[in-house]
Structure formats: structure tokens, C-alpha cells
Protein backbone atom coordinates (compact mmCIF):
# COMPACT_ATOMS: atom_id res chain seq x y z
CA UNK A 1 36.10 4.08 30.69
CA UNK A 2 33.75 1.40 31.36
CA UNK A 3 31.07 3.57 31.51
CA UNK A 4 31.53 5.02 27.95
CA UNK A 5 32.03 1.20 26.68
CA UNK A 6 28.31 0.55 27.90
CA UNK A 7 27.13 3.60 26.38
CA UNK A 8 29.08 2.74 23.04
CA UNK A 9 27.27 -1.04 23.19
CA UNK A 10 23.79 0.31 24.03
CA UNK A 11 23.87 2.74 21.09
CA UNK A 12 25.50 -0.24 19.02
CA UNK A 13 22.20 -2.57 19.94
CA UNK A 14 19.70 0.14 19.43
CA UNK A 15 21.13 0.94 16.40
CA UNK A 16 21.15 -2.52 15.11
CA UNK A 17 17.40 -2.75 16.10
CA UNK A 18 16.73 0.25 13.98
CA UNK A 19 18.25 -1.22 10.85
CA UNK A 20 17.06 -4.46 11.38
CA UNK A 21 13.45 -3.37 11.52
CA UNK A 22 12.96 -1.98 8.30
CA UNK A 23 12.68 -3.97 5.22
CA UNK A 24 11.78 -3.22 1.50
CA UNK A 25 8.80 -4.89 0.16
CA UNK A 26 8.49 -4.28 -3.84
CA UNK A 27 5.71 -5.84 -5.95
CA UNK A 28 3.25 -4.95 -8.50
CA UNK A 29 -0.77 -4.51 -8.52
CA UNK A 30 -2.91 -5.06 -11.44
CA UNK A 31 -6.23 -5.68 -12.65
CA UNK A 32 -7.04 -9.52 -12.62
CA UNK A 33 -8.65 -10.30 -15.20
CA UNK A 34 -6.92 -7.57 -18.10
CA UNK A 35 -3.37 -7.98 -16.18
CA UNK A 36 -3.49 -4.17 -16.89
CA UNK A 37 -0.70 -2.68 -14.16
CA UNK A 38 -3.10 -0.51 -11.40
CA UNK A 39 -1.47 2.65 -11.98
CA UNK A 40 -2.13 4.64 -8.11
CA UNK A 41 -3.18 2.06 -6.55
CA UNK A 42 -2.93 2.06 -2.18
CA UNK A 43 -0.25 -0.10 -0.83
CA UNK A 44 -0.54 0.31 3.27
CA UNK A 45 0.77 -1.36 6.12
CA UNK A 46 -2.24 -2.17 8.63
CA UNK A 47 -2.77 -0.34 11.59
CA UNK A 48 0.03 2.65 10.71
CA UNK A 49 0.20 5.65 7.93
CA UNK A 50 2.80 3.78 6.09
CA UNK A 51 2.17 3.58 3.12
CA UNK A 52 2.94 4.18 -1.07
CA UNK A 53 1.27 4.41 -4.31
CA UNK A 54 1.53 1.59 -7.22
CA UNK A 55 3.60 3.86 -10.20
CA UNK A 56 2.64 4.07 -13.95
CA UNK A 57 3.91 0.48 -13.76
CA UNK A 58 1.70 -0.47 -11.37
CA UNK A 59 5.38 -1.78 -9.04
CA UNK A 60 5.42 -0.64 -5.54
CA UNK A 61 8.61 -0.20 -2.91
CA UNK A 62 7.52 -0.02 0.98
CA UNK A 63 10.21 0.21 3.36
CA UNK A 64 8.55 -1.07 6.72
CA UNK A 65 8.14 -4.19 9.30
CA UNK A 66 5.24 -5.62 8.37
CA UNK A 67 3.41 -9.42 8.20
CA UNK A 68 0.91 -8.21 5.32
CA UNK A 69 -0.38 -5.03 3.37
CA UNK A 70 -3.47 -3.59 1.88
CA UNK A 71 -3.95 -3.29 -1.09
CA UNK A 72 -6.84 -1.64 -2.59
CA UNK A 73 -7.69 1.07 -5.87
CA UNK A 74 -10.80 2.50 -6.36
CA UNK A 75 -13.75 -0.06 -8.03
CA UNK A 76 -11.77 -2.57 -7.04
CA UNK A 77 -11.95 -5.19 -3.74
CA UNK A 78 -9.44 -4.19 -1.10
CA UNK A 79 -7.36 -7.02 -0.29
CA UNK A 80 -5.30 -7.95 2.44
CA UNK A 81 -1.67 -9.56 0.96
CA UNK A 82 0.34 -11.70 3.56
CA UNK A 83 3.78 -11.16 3.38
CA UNK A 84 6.04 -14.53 4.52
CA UNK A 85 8.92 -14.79 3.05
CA UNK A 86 7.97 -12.82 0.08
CA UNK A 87 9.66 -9.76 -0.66
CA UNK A 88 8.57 -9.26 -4.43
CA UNK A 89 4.84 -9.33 -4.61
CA UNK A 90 2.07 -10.09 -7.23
CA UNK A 91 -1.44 -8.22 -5.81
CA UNK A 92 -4.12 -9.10 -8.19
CA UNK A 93 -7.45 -7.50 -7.83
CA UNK A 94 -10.71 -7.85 -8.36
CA UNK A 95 -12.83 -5.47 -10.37
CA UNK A 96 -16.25 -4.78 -8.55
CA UNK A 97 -19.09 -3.86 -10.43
CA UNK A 98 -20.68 -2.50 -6.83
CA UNK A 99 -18.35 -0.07 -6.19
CA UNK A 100 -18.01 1.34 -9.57
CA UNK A 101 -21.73 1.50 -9.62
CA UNK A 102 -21.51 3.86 -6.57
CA UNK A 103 -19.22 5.48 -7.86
CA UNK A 104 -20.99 6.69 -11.33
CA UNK A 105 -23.92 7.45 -9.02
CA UNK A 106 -22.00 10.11 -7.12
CA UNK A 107 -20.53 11.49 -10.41
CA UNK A 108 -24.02 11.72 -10.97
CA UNK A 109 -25.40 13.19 -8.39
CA UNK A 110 -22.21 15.98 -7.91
CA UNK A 111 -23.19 16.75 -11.75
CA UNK A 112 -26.98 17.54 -11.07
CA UNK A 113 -25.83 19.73 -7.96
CA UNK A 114 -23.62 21.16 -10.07
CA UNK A 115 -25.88 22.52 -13.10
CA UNK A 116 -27.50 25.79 -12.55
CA UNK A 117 -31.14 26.68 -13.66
CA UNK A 118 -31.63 28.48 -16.68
């Protein structure tokens, strides 16, 4: 009988740990200067595959432990958000003319590759 009553406890605790560990982090991403929502933007936890995608909103929901998140959407800065005591978040981001420039030049490029001689 006392046996099974440590057993019962030690599932209890790691059960509690479990459900403890997870939180939900919500927010939304969007462009900083147009306050246009960032519709699929990348919302990860660092150093894991968790992870989401912003919705046509641009709002988020993660459930994970986590201190901070990336945030990043392409020809845009990645940032790195800290969390606190936050658990709605507003992830601005910067537009960057560098990336986007890359990326038309590999549009670009795939498109030349692409075209066939007469």
C-alpha cells in the first residue's frame, strides 16, 4: 500500500511538471512602419522546432516554455522578442531594403534559367 501511494505521488509531481511547463504566448506581427498585420510570418522558440505561423491577422498562439521568440518574415529583420511577463505580444518589424533586394535578384536570376532559347 505504501508502495502504490509513492507511485500515485511521483506520477502526481511529474504530471504537475508537465502542465506547468507549457504556456500560451499569443501576439501579433506587423510591418512597422504601415502597421499592416505580417500575414505568415515565423514565430519560433530558440534552439527547438517549436514553432507557428502569424494568421491572415497577423496574431500568433505558441504553446511552449520559453524566455523569448524569433520572429522574422521574409524582407524583413529577424528579431529576437523577450518574453517577461508578457503573454500578449506586439512584434514590430523592420522592412529591409537588403534582403528584398536579394530577393528580386534571385527571382531574377531563376527567370533567366528558366527561359528557353528560341
Amino acid at each position: 500500500m505504501k508502495k502504490q501511494l509513492y507511485m500515485i505521488g511521483f506520477f502526481l509531481l511529474a504530471l504537475s511538471n508537465v502542465v506547468v511547463a507549457q504556456q500560451t504566448i499569443k501576439g501579433k506581427v506587423f510591418d512597422k512602419q504601415t502597421k499592416e498585420p505580417l500575414i505568415g510570418a515565423m514565430i519560433t522558440v530558440p534552439n527547438t522546432t517549436v514553432g507557428t505561423t502569424a494568421d491572415l491577422n497577423g496574431t500568433f498562439s505558441l504553446s511552449a516554455q520559453a524566455d523569448s521568440l524569433y520572429v522574422s518574415f521574409i524582407g524583413y529583420d529577424k528579431t529576437v522578442v523577450n518574453i517577461g511577463n508578457d503573454k500578449e505580444l506586439s512584434v514590430a518589424l523592420n522592412s529591409s531594403e537588403a534582403n528584398l533586394q536579394r530577393l528580386l535578384l534571385r527571382q531574377i536570376v531563376r527567370q533567366a534559367c528558366e527561359q528557353k532559347p528560341l
